[in-house]
C-alpha atoms as a PDB file:
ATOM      1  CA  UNK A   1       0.000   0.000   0.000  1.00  0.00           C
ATOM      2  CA  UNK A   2       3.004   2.671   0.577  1.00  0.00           C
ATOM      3  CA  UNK A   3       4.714   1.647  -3.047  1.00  0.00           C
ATOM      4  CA  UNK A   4       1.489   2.207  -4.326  1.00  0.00           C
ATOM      5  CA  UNK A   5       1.142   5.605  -2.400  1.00  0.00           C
ATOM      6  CA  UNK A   6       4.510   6.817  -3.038  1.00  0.00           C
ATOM      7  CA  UNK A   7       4.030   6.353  -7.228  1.00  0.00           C
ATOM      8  CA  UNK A   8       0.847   7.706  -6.772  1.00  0.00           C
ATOM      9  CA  UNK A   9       2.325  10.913  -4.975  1.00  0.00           C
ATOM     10  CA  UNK A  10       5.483  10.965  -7.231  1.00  0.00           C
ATOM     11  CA  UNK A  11       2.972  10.799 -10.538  1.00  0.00           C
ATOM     12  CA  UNK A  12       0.896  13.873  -9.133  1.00  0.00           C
ATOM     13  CA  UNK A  13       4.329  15.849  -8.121  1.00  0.00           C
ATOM     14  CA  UNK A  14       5.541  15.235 -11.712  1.00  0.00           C
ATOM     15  CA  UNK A  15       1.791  16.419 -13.897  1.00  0.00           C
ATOM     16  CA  UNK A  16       2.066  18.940 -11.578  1.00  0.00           C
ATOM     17  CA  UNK A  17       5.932  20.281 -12.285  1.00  0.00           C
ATOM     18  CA  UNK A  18       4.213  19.356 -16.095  1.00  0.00           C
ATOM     19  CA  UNK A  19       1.518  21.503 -15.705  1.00  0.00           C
ATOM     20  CA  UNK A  20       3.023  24.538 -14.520  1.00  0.00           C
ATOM     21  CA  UNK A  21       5.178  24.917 -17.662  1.00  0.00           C
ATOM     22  CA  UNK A  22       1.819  25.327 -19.167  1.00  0.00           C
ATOM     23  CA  UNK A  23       0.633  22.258 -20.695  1.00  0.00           C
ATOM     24  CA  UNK A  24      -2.880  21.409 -20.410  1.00  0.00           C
ATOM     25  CA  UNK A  25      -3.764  19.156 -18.081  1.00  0.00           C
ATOM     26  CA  UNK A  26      -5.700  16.655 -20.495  1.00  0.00           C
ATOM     27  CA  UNK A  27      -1.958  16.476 -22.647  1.00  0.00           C
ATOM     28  CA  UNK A  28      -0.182  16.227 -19.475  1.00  0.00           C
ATOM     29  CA  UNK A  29      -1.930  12.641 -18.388  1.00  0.00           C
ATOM     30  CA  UNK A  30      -2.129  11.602 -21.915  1.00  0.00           C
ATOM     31  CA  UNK A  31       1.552  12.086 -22.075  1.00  0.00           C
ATOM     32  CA  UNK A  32       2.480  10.726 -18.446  1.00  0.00           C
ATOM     33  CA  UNK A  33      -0.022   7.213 -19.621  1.00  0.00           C
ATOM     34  CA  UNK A  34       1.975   7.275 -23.342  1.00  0.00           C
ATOM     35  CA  UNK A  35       5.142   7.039 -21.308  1.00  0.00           C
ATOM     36  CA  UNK A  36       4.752   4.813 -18.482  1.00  0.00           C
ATOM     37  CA  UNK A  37       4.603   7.728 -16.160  1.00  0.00           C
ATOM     38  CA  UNK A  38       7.822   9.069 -17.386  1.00  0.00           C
ATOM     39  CA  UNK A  39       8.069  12.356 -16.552  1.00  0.00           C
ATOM     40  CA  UNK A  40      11.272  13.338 -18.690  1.00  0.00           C
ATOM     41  CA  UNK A  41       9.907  11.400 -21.619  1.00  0.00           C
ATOM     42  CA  UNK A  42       6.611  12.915 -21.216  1.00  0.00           C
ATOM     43  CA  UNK A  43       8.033  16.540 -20.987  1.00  0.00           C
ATOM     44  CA  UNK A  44      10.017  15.859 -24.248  1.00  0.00           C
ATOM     45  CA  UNK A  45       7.046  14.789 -26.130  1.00  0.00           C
ATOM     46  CA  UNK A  46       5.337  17.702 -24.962  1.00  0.00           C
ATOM     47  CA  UNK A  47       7.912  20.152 -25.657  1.00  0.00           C
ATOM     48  CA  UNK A  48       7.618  18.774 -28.975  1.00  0.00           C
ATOM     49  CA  UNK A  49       4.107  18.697 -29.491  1.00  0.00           C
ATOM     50  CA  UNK A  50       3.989  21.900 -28.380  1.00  0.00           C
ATOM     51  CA  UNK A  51       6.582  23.166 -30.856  1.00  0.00           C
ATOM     52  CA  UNK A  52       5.378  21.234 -33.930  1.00  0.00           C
ATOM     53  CA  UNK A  53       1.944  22.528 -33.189  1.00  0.00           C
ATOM     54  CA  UNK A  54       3.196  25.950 -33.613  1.00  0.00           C
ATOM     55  CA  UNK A  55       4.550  24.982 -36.944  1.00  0.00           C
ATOM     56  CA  UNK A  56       1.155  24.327 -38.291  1.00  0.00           C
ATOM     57  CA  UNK A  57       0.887  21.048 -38.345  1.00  0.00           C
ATOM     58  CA  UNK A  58      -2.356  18.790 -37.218  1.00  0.00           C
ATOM     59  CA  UNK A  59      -1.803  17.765 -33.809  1.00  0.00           C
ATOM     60  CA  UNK A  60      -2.575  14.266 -34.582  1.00  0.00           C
ATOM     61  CA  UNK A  61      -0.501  13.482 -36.996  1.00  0.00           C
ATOM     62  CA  UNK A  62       2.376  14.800 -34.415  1.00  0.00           C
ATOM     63  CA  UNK A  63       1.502  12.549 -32.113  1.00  0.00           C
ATOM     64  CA  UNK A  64       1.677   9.644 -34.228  1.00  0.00           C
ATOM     65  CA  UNK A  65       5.233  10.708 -35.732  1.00  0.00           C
ATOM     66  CA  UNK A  66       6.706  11.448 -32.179  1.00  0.00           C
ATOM     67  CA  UNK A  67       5.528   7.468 -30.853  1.00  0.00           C
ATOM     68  CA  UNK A  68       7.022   6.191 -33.680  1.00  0.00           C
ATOM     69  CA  UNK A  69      10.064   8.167 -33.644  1.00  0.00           C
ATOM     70  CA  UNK A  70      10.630   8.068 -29.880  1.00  0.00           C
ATOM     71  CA  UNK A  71      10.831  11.675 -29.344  1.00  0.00           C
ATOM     72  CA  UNK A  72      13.480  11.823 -31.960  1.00  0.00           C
ATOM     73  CA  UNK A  73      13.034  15.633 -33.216  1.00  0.00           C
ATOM     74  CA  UNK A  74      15.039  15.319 -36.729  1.00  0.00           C
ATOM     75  CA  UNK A  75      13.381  12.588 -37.616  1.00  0.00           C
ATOM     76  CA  UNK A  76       9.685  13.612 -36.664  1.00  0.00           C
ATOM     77  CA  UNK A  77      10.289  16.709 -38.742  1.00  0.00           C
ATOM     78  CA  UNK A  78      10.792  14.716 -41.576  1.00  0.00           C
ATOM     79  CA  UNK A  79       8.049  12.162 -41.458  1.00  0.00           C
ATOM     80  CA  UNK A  80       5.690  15.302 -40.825  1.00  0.00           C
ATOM     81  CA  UNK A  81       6.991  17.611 -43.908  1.00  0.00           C
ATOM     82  CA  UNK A  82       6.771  14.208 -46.284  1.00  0.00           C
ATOM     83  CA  UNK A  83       2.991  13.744 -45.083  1.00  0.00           C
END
C-alpha cells in the first residue's frame, strides 16, 4: 500500500511540475499514460508537441510521428513535412 502511495504521490508531483510549464492538463496525463509515467519522456514529447503545433501542423498526426520516432526531433520533422 506505501509503493502504491509513493508512485501515486510521485505521478501527481511530476503532472504537476508538467503543468506549470503550461501544458494542459488533459496532454499532461495523456503524455504521463503514453510514457509509463515518465516524466522526462513525457516533458520531451510535450515540448515537442507543443513546438510542432506551432509549426502548423495537425496535432494528430504529431503525435503519431513522435511514438514512432521516440521523441526523436530530426526525424519527426521529416516524417511530418513528407505527409
Amino acid at each position: 500500500p506505501w509503493c502504491l502511495l509513493l508512485q501515486f504521490l510521485s505521478y501527481l508531483g511530476a503532472c504537476d511540475r508538467l503543468l506549470k510549464q503550461g501544458y494542459e492538463e488533459g496532454q499532461v496525463e495523456e503524455a504521463m499514460e503514453m510514457f509509463q509515467y515518465s516524466e522526462k519522456k513525457a516533458a520531451e514529447f510535450l515540448h515537442l508537441l507543443a513546438q510542432f503545433n506551432d509549426m502548423g501542423f495537425q496535432q494528430n498526426e504529431i503525435k503519431e510521428v513522435l511514438l514512432l520516432c521516440g521523441n526523436q526531433r530530426e526525424k519527426a520533422l521529416e516524417e511530418l513535412v513528407m505527409k
